[in-house]
C-alpha atoms as a PDB file:
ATOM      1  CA  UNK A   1     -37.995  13.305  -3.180  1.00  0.00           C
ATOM      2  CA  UNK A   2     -35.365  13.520  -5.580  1.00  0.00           C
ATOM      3  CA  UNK A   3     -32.758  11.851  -5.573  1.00  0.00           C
ATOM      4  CA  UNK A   4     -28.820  13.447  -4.713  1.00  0.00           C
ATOM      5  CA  UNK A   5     -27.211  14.247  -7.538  1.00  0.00           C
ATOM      6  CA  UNK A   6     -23.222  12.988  -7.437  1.00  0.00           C
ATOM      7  CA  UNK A   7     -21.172  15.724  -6.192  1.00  0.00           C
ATOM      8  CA  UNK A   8     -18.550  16.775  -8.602  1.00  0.00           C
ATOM      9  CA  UNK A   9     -14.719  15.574  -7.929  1.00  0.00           C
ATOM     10  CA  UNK A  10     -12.421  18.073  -6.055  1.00  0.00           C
ATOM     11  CA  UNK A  11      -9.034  17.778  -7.475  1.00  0.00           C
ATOM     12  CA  UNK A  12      -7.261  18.854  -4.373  1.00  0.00           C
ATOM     13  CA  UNK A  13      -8.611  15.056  -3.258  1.00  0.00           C
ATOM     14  CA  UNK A  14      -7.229  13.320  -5.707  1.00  0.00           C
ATOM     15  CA  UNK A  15     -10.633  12.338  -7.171  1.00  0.00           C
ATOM     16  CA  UNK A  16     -10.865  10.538  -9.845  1.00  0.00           C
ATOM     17  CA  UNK A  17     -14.011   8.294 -10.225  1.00  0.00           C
ATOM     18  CA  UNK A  18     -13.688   4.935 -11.499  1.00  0.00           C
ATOM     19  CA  UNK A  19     -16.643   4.621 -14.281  1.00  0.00           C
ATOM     20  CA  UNK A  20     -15.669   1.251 -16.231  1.00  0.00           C
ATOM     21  CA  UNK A  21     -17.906  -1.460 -15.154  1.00  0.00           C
ATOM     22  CA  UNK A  22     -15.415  -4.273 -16.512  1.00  0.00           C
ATOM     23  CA  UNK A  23     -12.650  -3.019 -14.406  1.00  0.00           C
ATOM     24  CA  UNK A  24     -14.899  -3.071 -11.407  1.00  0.00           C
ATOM     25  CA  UNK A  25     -15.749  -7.011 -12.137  1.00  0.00           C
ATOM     26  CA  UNK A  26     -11.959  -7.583 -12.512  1.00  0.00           C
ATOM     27  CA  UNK A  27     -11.155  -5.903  -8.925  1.00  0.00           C
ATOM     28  CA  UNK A  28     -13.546  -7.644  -7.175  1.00  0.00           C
ATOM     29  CA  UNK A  29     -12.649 -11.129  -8.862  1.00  0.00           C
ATOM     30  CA  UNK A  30      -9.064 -10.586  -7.996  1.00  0.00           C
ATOM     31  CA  UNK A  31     -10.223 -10.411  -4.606  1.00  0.00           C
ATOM     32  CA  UNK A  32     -11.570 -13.685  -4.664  1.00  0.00           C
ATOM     33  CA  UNK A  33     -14.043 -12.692  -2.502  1.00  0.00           C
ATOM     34  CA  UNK A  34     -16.716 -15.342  -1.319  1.00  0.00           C
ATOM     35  CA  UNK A  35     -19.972 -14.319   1.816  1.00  0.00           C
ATOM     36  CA  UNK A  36     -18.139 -14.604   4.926  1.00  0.00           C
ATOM     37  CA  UNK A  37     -14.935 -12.262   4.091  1.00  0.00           C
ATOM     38  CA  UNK A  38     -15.344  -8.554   5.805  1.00  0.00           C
ATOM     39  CA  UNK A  39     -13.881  -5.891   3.340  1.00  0.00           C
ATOM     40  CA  UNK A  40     -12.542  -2.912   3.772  1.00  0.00           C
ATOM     41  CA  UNK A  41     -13.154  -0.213   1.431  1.00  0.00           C
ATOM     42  CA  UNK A  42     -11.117   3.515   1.282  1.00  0.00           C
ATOM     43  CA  UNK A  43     -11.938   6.358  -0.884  1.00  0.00           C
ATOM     44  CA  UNK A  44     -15.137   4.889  -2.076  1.00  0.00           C
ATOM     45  CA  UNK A  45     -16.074   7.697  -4.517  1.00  0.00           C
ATOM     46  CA  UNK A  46     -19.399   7.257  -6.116  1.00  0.00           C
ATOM     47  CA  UNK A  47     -19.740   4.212  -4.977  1.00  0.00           C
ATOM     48  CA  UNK A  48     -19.449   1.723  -8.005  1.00  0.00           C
ATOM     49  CA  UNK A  49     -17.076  -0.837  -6.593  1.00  0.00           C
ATOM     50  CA  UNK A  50     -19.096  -0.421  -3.436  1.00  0.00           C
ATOM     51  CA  UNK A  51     -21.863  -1.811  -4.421  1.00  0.00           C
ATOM     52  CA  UNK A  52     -20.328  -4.443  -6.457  1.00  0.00           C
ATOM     53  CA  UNK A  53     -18.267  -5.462  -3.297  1.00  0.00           C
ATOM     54  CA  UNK A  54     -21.146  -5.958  -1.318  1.00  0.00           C
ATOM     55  CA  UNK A  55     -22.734  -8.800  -3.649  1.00  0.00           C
ATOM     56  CA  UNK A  56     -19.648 -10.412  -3.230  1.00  0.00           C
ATOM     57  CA  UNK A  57     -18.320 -10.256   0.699  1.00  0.00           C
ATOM     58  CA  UNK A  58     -20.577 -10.495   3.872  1.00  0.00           C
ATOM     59  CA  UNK A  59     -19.827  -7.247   5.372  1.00  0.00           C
ATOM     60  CA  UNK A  60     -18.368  -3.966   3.677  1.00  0.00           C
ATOM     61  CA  UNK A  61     -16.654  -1.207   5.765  1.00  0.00           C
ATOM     62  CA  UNK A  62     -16.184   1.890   3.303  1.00  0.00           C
ATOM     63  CA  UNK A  63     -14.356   4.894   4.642  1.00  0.00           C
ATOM     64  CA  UNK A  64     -14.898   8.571   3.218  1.00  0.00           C
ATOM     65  CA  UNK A  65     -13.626  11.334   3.644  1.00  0.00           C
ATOM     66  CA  UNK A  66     -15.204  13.899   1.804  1.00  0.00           C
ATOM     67  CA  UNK A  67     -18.589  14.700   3.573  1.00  0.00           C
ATOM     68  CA  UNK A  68     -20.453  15.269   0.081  1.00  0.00           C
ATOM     69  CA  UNK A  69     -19.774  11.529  -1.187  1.00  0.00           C
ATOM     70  CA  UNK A  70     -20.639  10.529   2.410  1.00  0.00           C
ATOM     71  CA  UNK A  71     -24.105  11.806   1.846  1.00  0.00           C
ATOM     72  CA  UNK A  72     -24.893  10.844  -1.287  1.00  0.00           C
ATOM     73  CA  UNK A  73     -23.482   7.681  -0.350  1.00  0.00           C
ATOM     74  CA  UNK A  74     -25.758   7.287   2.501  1.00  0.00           C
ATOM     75  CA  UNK A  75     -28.956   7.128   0.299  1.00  0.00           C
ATOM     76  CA  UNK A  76     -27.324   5.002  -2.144  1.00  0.00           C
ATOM     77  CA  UNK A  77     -26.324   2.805   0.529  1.00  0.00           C
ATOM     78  CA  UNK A  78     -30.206   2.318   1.985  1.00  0.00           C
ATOM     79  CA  UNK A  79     -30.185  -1.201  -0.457  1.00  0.00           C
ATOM     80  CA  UNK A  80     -27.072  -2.056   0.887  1.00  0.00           C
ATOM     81  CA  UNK A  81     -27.331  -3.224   4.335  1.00  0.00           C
ATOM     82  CA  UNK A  82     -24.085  -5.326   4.430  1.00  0.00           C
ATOM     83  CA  UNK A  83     -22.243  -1.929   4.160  1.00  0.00           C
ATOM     84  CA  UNK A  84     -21.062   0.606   6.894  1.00  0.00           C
ATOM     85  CA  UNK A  85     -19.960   4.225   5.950  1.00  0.00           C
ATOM     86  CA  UNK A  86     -17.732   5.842   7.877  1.00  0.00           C
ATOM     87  CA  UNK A  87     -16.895   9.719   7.292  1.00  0.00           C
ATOM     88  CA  UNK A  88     -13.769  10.051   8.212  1.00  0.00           C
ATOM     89  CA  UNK A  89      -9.240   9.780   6.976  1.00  0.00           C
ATOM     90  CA  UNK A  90      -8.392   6.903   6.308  1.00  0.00           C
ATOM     91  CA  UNK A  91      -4.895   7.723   7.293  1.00  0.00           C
ATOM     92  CA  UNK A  92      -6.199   8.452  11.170  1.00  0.00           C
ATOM     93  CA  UNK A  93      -9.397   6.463  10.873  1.00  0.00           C
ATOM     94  CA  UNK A  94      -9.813   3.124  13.736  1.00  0.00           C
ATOM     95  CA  UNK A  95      -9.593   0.293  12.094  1.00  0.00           C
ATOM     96  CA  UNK A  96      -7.198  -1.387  14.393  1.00  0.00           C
ATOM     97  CA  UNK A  97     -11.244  -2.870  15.279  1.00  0.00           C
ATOM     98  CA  UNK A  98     -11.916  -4.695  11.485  1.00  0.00           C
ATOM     99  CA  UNK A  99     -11.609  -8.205  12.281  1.00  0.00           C
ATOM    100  CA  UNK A 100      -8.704  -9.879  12.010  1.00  0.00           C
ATOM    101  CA  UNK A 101      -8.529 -11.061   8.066  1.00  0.00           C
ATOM    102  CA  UNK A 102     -10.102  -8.665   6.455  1.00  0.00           C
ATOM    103  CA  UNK A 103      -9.728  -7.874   2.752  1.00  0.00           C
ATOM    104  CA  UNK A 104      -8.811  -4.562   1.762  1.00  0.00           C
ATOM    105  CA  UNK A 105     -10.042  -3.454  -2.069  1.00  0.00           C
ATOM    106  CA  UNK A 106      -9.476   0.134  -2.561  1.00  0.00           C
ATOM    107  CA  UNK A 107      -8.838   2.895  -5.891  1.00  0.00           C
ATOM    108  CA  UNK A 108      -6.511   4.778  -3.435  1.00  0.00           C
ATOM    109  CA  UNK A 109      -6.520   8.730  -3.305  1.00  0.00           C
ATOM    110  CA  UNK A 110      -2.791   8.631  -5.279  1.00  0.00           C
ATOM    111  CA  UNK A 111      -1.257  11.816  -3.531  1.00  0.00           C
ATOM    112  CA  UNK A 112      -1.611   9.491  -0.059  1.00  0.00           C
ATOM    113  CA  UNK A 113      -0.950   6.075  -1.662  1.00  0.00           C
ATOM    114  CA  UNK A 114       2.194   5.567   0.398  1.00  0.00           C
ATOM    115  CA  UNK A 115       1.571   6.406   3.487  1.00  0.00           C
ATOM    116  CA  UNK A 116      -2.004   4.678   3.485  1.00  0.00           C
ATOM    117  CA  UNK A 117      -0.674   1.339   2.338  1.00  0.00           C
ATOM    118  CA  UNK A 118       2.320   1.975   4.783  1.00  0.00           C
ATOM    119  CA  UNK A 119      -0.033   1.794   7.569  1.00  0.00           C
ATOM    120  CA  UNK A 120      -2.316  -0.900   5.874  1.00  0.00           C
ATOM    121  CA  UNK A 121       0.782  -3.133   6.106  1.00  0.00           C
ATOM    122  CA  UNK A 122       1.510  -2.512   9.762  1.00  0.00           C
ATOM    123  CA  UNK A 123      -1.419  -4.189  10.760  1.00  0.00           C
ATOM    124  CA  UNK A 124       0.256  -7.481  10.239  1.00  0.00           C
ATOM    125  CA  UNK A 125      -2.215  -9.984   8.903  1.00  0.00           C
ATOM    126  CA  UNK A 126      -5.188  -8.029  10.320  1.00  0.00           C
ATOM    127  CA  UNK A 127      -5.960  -7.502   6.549  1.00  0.00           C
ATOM    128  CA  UNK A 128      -4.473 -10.951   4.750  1.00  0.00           C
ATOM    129  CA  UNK A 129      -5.084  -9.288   1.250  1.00  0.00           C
ATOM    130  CA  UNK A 130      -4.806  -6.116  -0.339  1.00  0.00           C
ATOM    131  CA  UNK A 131      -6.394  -5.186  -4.186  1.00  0.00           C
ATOM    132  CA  UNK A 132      -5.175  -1.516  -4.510  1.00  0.00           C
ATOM    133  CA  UNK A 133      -5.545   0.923  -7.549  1.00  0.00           C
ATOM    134  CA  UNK A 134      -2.802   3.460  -7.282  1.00  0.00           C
ATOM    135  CA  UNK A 135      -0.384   5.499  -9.695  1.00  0.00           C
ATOM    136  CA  UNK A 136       1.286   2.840 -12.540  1.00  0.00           C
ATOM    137  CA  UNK A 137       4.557   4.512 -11.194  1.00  0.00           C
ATOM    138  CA  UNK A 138       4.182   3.495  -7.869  1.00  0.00           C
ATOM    139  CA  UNK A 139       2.861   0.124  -8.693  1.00  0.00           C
ATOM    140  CA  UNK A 140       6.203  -0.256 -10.367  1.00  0.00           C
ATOM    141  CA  UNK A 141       8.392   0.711  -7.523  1.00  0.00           C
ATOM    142  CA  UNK A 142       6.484  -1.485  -5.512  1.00  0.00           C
ATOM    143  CA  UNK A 143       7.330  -4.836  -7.655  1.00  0.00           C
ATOM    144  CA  UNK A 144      10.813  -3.693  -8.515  1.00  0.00           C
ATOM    145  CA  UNK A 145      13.790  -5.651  -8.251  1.00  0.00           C
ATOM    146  CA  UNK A 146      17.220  -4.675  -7.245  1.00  0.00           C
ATOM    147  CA  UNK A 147      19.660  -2.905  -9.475  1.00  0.00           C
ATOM    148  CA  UNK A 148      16.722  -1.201 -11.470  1.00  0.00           C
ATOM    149  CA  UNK A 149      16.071   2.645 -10.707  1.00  0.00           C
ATOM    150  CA  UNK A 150      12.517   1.632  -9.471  1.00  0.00           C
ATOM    151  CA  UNK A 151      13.840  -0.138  -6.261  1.00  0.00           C
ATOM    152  CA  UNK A 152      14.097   1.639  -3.127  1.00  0.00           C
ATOM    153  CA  UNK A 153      12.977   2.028   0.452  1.00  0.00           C
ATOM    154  CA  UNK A 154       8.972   1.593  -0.861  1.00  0.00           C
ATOM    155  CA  UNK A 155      10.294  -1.611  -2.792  1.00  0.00           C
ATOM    156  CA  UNK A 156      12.325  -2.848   0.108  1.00  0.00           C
ATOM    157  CA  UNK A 157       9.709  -2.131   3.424  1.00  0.00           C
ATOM    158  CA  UNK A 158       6.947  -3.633   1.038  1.00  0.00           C
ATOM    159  CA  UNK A 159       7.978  -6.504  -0.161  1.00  0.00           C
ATOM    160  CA  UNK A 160       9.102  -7.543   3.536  1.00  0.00           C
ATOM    161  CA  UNK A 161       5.562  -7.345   4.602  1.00  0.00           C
ATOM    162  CA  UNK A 162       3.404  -8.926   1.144  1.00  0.00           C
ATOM    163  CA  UNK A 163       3.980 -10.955  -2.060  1.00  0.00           C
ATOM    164  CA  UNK A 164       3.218  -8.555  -4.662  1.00  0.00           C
ATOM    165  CA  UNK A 165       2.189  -8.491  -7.981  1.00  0.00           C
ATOM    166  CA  UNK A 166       0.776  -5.936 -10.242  1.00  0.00           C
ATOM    167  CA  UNK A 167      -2.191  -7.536 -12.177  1.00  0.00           C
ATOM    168  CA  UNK A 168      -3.228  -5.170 -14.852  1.00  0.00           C
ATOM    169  CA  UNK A 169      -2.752  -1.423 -16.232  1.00  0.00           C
ATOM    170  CA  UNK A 170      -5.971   0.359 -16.068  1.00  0.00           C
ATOM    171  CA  UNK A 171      -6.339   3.694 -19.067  1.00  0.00           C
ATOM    172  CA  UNK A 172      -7.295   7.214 -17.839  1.00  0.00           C
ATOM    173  CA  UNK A 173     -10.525   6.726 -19.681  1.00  0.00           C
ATOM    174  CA  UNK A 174     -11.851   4.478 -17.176  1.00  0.00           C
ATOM    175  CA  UNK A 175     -12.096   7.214 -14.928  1.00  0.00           C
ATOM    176  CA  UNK A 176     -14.243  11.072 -14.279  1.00  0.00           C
ATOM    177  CA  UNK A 177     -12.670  13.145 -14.601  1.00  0.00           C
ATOM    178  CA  UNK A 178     -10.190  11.682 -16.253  1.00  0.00           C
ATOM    179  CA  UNK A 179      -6.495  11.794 -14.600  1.00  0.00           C
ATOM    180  CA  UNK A 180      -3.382  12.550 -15.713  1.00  0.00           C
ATOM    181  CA  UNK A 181      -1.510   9.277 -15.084  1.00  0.00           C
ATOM    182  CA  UNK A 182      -1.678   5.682 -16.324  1.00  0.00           C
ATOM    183  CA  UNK A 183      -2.981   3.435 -13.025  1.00  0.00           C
ATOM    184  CA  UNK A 184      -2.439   0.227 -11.966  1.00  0.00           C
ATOM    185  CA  UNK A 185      -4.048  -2.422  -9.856  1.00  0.00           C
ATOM    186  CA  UNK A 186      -1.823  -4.613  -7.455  1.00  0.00           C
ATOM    187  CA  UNK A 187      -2.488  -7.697  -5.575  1.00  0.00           C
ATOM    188  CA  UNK A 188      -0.509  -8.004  -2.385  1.00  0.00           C
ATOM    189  CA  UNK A 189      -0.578 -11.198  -0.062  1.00  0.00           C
ATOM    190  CA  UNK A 190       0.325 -10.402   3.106  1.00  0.00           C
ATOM    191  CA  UNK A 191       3.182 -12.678   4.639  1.00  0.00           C
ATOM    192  CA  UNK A 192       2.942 -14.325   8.090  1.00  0.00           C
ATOM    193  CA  UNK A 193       4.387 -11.598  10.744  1.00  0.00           C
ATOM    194  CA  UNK A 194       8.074 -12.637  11.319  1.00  0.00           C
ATOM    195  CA  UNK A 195      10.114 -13.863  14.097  1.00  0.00           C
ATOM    196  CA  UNK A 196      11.368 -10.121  14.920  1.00  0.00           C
ATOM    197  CA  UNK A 197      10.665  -7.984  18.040  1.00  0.00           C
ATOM    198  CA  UNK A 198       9.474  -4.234  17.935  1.00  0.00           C
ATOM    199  CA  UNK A 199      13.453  -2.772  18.475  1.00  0.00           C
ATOM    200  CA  UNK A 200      14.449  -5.085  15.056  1.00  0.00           C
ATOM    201  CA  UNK A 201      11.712  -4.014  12.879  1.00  0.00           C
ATOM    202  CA  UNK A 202      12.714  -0.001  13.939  1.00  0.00           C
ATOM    203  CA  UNK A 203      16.171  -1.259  12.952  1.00  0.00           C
ATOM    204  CA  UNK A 204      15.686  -2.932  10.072  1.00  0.00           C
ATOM    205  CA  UNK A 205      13.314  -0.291   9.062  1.00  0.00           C
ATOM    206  CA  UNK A 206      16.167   2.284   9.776  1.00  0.00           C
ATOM    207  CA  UNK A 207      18.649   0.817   7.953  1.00  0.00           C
ATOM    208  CA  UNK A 208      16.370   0.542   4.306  1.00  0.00           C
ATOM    209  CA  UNK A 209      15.496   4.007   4.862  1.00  0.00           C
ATOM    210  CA  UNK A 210      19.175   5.389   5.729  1.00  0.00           C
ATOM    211  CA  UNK A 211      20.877   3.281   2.533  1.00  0.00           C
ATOM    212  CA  UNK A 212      18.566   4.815   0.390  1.00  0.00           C
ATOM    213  CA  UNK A 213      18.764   8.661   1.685  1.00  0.00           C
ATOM    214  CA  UNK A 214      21.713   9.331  -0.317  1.00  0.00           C
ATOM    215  CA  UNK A 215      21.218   7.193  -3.568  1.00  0.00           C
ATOM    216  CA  UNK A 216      24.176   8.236  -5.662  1.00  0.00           C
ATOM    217  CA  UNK A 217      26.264   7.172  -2.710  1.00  0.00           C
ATOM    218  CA  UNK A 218      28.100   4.123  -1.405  1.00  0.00           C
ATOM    219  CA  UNK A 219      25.911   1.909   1.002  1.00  0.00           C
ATOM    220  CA  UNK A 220      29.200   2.750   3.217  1.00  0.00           C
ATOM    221  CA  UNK A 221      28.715   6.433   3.297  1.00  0.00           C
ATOM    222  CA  UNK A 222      25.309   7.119   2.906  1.00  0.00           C
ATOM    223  CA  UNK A 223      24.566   5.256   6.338  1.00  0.00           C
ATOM    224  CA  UNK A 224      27.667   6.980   7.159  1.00  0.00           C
ATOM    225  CA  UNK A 225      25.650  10.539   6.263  1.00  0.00           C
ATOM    226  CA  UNK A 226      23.172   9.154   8.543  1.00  0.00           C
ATOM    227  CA  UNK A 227      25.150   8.586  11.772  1.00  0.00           C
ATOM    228  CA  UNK A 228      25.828   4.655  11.284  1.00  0.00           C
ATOM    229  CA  UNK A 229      29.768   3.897  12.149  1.00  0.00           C
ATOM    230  CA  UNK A 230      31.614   3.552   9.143  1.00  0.00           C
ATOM    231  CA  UNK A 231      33.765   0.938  10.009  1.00  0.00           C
ATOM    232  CA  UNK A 232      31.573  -1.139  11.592  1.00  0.00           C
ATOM    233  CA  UNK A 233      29.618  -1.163   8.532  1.00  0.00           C
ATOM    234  CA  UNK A 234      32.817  -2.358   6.204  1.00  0.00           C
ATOM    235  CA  UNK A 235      33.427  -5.066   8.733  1.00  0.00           C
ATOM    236  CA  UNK A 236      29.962  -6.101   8.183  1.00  0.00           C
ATOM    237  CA  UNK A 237      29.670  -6.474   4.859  1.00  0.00           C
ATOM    238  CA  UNK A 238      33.228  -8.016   4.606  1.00  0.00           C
ATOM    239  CA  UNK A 239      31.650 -10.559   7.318  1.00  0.00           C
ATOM    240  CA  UNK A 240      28.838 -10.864   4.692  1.00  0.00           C
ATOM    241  CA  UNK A 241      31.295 -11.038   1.685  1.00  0.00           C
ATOM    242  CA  UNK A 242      30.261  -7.590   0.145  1.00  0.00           C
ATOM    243  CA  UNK A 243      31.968  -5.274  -1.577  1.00  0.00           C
ATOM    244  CA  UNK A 244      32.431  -2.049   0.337  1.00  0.00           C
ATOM    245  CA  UNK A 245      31.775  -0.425  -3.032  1.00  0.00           C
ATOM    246  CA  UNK A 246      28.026  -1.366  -3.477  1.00  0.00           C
ATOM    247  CA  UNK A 247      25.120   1.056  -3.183  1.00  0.00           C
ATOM    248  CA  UNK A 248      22.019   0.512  -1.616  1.00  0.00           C
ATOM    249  CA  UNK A 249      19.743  -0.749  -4.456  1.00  0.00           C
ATOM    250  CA  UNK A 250      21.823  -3.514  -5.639  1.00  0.00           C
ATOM    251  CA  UNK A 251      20.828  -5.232  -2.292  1.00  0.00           C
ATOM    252  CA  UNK A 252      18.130  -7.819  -2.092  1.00  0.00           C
ATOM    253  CA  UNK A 253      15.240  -7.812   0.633  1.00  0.00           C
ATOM    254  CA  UNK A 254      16.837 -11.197   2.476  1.00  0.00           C
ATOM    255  CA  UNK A 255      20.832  -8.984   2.066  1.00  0.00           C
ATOM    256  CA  UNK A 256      19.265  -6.396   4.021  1.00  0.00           C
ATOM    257  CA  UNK A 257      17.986  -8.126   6.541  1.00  0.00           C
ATOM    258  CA  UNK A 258      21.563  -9.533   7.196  1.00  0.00           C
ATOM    259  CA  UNK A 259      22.897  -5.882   7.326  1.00  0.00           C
ATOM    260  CA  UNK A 260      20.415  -5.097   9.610  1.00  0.00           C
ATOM    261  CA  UNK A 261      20.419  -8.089  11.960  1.00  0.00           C
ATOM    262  CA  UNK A 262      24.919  -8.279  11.734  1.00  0.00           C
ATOM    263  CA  UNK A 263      24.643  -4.305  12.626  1.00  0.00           C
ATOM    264  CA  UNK A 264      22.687  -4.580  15.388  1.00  0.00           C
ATOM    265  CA  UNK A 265      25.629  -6.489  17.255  1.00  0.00           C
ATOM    266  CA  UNK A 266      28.152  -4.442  18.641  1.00  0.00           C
ATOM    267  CA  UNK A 267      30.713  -7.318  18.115  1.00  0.00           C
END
């Protein structure tokens, strides 16, 4: 029997096949994988950092969700016994069940990028490491400091959760068909969970997301805009010695979570 031939990429996907073996070896060494880490896998494409990811961990977990690549990735995957497909989104998809420390190595669709690492990171230190490709723009707003026009509520709510670094830029050329973007690949250590209960993280994750909704504002009046007491907020940041005057993205990670922890008290 002939073998499947690799279905072609469907742009409304996001696919864009990674087809440079020397990026592949510099992925999976940034992983620092070794035989008894459990990997998760998402958008797996063609499978070429698949199979390179199962020489290197004990167990693979690879979840697709177009049901073409799932096929052909099925026979492919016949060598590979350390490796479990799963046909499904990885944005709904269980994997509250991968064991606690697993690795997470994944060229990620770009047009979900966000959201999927969003919910990567919520898992606490279910997955201890994370080697992502995504968009070079994103990769950028994600290691952004504050007072640059990268930094917002992506830099903010992600660098609470990792260390993160971007490693190196990877050309459209590596990749069929080729996309339209420069990519990136970023290496994100996941910190120890923090002292905070469930009603401080929806704070604290309130608060990033309200000083940023209204950018060319004061910090004063866009939480204002989005039902926060005004005056409570001045006394705050007077409490904090801050200028009422300051907008949201000249405030570090560690200000923030000040504001958020000072606002939460009535007093």
């Amino acid at each position: 029997m002939d073998a499947i031939p690799p279905p072609p990429a469907i742009r409304r996907l996001g696919q864009n096949f990674l087809v440079d073996p020397n990026i592949v070896r510099k992925i999976v060494a940034l992983a620092e994988l070794s035989a008894s880490d459990s990997v998760l896998e998402i958008g797996p494409g063609r499978g070429i950092l698949t199979e390179a990811l199962s020489r290197a961990a004990g167990h693979v977990t690879a979840i697709e969700i177009d049901p073409r690549l799932h096929t052909f990735l099925s026979e492919r995957a016949e060598h590979l016994p350390n490796v479990a497909l799963v046909l499904g989104d990885a944005l709904t998809a269980p994997i509250e069940h991968l064991p606690m420390g697993t690795i997470v190595v994944a060229n990620l669709p770009y047009y979900i990028s966000t959201p999927l690492l969003f919910r990567l990171l919520s898992h606490g230190n279910r997955f201890v490491r994370l080697v992502l490709m995504m968009q070079n723009e994103v990769a950028d707003r994600l290691i952004a400091k504050p007072g640059t026009s990268e930094y917002g509520v992506l830099s903010v709510m992600a660098q609470y959760s990792a260390q993160i670094s971007k490693a190196f830029k990877v050309s459209p050329k590596c990749f069929r068909p080729r996309p339209e973007v420069d990519s990136a690949v970023v290496l994100l250590r996941v910190h120890e969970p923090r002292a905070r209960g469930p009603q401080e993280e929806r704070q604290f994750t309130a608060l990033v997301r309200a000083a940023f909704a209204h950018r060319r504002k004061t910090l004063v009046n866009s939480l204002k805009n989005e039902g926060y007491d005004a005056k409570h907020v001045e006394a705050v940041l007077t409490r904090l010695r801050l200028s009422p005057s300051l907008r949201a993205e000249t405030l570090a990670l560690e200000q923030f979570l000040e504001l958020a922890h000072h606002l939460a008290d009535p007093a």
